[in-house]
N, C-alpha and C. Protein backbone atom coordinates (compact mmCIF):
# COMPACT_ATOMS: atom_id res chain seq x y z
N UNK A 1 -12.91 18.44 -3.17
CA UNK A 1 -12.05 19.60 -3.19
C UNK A 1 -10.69 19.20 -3.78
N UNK A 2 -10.23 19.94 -4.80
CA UNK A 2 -8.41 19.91 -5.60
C UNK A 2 -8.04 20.50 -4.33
N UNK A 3 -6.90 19.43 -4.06
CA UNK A 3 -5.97 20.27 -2.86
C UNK A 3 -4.86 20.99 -3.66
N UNK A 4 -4.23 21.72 -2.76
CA UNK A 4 -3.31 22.36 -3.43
C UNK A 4 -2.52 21.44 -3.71
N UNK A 5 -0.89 22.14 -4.38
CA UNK A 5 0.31 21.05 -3.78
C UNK A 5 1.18 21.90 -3.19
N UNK A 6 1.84 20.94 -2.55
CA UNK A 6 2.74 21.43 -1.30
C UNK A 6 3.71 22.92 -1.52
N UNK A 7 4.41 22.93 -2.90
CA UNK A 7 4.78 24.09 -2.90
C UNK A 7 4.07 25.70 -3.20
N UNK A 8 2.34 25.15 -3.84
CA UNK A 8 1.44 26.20 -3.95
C UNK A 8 1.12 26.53 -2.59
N UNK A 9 1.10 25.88 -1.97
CA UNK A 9 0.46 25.96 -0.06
C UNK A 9 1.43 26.60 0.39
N UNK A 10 2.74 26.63 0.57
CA UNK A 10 3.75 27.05 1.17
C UNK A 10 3.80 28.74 0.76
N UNK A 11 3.91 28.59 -0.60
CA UNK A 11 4.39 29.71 -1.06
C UNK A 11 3.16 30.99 -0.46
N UNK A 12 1.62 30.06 -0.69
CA UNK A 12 0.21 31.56 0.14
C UNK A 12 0.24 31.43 1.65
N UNK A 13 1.19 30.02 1.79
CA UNK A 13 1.46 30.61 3.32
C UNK A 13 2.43 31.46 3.54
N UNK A 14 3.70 31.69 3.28
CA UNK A 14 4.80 32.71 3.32
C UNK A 14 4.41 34.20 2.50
N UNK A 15 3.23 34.12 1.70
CA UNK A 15 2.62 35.24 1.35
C UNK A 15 2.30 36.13 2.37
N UNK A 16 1.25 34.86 3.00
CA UNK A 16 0.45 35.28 4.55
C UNK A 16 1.07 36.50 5.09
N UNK A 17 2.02 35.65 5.54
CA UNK A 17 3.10 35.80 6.73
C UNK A 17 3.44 37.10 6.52
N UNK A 18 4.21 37.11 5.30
CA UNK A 18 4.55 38.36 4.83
C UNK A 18 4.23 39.67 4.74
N UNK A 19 2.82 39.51 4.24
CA UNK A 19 1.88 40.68 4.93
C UNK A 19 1.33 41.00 5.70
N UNK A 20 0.79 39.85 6.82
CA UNK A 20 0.16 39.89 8.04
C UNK A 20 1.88 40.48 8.77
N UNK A 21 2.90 40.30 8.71
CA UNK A 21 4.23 41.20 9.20
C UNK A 21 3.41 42.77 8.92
N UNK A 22 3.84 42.67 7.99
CA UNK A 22 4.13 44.15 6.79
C UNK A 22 3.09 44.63 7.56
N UNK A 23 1.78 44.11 7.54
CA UNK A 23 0.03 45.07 8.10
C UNK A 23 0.60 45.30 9.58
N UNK A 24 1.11 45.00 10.28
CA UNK A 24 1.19 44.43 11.93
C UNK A 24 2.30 45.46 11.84
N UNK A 25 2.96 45.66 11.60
CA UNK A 25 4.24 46.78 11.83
C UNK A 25 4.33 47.95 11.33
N UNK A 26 3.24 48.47 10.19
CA UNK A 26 3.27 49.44 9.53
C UNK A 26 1.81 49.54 8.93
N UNK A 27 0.96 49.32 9.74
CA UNK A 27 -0.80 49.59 9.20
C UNK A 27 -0.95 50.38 7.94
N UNK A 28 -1.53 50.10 7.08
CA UNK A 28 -1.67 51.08 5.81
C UNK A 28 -3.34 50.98 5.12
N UNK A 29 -4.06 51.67 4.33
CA UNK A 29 -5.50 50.74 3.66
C UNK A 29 -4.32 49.78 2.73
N UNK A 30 -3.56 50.40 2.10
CA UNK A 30 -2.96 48.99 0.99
C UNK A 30 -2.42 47.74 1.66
N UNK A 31 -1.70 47.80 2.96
CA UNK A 31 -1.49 46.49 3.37
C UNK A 31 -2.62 45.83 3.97
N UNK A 32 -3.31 46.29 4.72
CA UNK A 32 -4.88 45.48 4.58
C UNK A 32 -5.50 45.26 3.64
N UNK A 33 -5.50 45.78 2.25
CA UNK A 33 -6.05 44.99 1.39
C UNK A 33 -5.18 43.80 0.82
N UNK A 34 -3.73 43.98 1.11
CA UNK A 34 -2.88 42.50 0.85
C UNK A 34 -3.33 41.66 1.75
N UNK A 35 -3.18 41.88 2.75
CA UNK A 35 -3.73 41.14 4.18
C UNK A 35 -4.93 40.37 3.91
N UNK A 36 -5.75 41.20 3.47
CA UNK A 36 -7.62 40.14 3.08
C UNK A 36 -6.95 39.75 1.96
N UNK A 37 -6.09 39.81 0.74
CA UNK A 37 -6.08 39.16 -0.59
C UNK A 37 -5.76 38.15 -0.05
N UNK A 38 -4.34 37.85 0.29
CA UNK A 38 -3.79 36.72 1.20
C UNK A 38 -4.50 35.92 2.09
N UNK A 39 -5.25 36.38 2.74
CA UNK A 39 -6.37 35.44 3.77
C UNK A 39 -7.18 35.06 2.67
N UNK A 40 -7.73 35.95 1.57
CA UNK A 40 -8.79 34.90 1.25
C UNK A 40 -8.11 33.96 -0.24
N UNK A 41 -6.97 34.38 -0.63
CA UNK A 41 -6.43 33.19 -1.27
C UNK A 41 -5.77 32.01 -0.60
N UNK A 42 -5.48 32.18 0.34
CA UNK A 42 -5.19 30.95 1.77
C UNK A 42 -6.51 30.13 1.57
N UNK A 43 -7.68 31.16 2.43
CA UNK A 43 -8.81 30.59 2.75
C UNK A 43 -9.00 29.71 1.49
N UNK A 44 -9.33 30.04 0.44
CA UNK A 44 -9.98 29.38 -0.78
C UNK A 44 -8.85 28.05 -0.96
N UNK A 45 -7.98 28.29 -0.44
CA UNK A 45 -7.34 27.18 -1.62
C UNK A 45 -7.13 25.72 -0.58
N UNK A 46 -7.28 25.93 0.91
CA UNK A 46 -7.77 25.11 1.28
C UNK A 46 -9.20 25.05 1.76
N UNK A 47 -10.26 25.50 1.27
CA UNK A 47 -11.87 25.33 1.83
C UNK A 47 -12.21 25.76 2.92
N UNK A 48 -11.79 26.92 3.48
CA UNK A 48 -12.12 27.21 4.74
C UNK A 48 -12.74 28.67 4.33
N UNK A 49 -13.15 28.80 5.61
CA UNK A 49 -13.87 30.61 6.18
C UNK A 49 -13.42 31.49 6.84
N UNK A 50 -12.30 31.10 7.63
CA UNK A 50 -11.88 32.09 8.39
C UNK A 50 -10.22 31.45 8.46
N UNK A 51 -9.31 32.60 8.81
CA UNK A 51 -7.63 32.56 8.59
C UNK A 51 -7.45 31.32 9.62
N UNK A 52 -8.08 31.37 11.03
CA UNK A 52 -7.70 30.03 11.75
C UNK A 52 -7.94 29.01 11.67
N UNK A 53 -9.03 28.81 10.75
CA UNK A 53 -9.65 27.81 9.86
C UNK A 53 -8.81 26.80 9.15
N UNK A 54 -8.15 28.44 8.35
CA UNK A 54 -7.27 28.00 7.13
C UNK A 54 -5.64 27.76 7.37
N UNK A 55 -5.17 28.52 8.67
CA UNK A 55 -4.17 28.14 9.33
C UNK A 55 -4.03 26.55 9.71
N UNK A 56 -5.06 26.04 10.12
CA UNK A 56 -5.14 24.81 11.12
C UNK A 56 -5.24 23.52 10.09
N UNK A 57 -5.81 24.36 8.68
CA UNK A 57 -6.14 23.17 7.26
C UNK A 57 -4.48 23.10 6.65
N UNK A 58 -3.79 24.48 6.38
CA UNK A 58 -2.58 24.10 6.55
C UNK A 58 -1.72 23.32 7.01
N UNK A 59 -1.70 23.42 7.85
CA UNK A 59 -1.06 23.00 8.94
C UNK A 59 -1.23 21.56 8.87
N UNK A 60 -2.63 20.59 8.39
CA UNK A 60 -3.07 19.56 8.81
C UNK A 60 -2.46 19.13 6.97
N UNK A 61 -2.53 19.92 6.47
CA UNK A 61 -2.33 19.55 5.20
C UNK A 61 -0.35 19.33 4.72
N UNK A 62 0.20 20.21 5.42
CA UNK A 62 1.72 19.84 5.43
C UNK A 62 1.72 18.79 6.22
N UNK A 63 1.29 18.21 7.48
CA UNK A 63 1.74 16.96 7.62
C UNK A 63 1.34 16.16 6.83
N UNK A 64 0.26 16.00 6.46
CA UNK A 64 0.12 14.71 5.64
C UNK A 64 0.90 14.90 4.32
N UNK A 65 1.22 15.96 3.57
CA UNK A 65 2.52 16.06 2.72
C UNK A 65 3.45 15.20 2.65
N UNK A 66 3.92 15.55 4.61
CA UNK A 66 5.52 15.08 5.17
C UNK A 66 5.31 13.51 4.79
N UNK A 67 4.03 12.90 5.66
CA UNK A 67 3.62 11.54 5.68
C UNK A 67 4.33 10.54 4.94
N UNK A 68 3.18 11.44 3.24
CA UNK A 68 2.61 10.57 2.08
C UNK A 68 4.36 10.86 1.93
N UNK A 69 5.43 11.80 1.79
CA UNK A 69 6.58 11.53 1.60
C UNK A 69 7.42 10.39 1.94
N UNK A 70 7.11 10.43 3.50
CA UNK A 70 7.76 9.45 4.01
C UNK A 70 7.46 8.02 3.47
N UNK A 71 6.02 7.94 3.42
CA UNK A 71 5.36 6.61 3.10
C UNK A 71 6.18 6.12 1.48
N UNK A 72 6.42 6.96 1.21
CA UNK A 72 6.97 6.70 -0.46
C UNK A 72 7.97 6.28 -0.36
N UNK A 73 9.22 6.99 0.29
CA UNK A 73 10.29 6.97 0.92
C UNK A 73 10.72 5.68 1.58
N UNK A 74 9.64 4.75 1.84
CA UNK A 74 9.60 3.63 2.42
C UNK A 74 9.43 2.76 1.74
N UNK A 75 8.88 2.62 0.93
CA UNK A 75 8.49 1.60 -0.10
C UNK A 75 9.50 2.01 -1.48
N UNK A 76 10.00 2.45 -1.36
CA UNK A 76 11.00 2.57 -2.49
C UNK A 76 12.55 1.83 -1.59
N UNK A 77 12.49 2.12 -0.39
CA UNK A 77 13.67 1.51 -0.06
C UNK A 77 13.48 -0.17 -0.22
N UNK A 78 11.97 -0.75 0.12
CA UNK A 78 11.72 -1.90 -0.02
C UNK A 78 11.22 -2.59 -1.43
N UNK A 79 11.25 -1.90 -2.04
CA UNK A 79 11.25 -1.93 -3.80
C UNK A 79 13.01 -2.04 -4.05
N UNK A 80 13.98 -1.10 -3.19
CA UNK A 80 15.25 -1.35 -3.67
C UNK A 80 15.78 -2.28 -3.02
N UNK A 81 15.03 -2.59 -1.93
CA UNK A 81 15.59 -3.95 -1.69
C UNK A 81 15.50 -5.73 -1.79
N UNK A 82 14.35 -5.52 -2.94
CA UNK A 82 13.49 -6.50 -3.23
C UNK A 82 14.51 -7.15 -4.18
């Protein structure tokens, strides 16, 4: 599986959000069909089937983001201090 990258992930997660608000406060057929666009471009782009699925792949997928940052972050200080 191509993972996303961190700012493609962020941005269909704040999509999410955005409309799962918008559907949740003001029910419409058009904001439920943003609502499923958004879940299933979430879903797809990390490999999952269902939004808690794809919530939890998120989720697992920004930390290791933060990680591999940090990990870099570390070895560059010991590269600058070599």
């Amino acid at each position: 599986m191509i993972l996303p990258s961190e700012k493609d992930l962020r941005a269909a997660l704040a999509r999410f959000a955005e409309v799962r608000f918008a559907h949740d406060v003001h029910p419409t057929a058009h904001s439920a069909g943003a609502l499923e666009d958004a879940t299933y471009t979430l879903c797809v782009m990390v490999g999952t089937r269902t939004v808690a699925e794809a919530l939890a792949a998120a989720d697992a997928l920004l930390q290791r983001y933060g990680a591999d940052r940090k990990a870099a972050a570390i070895q560059e200080d010991k590269t600058l201090a070599a």
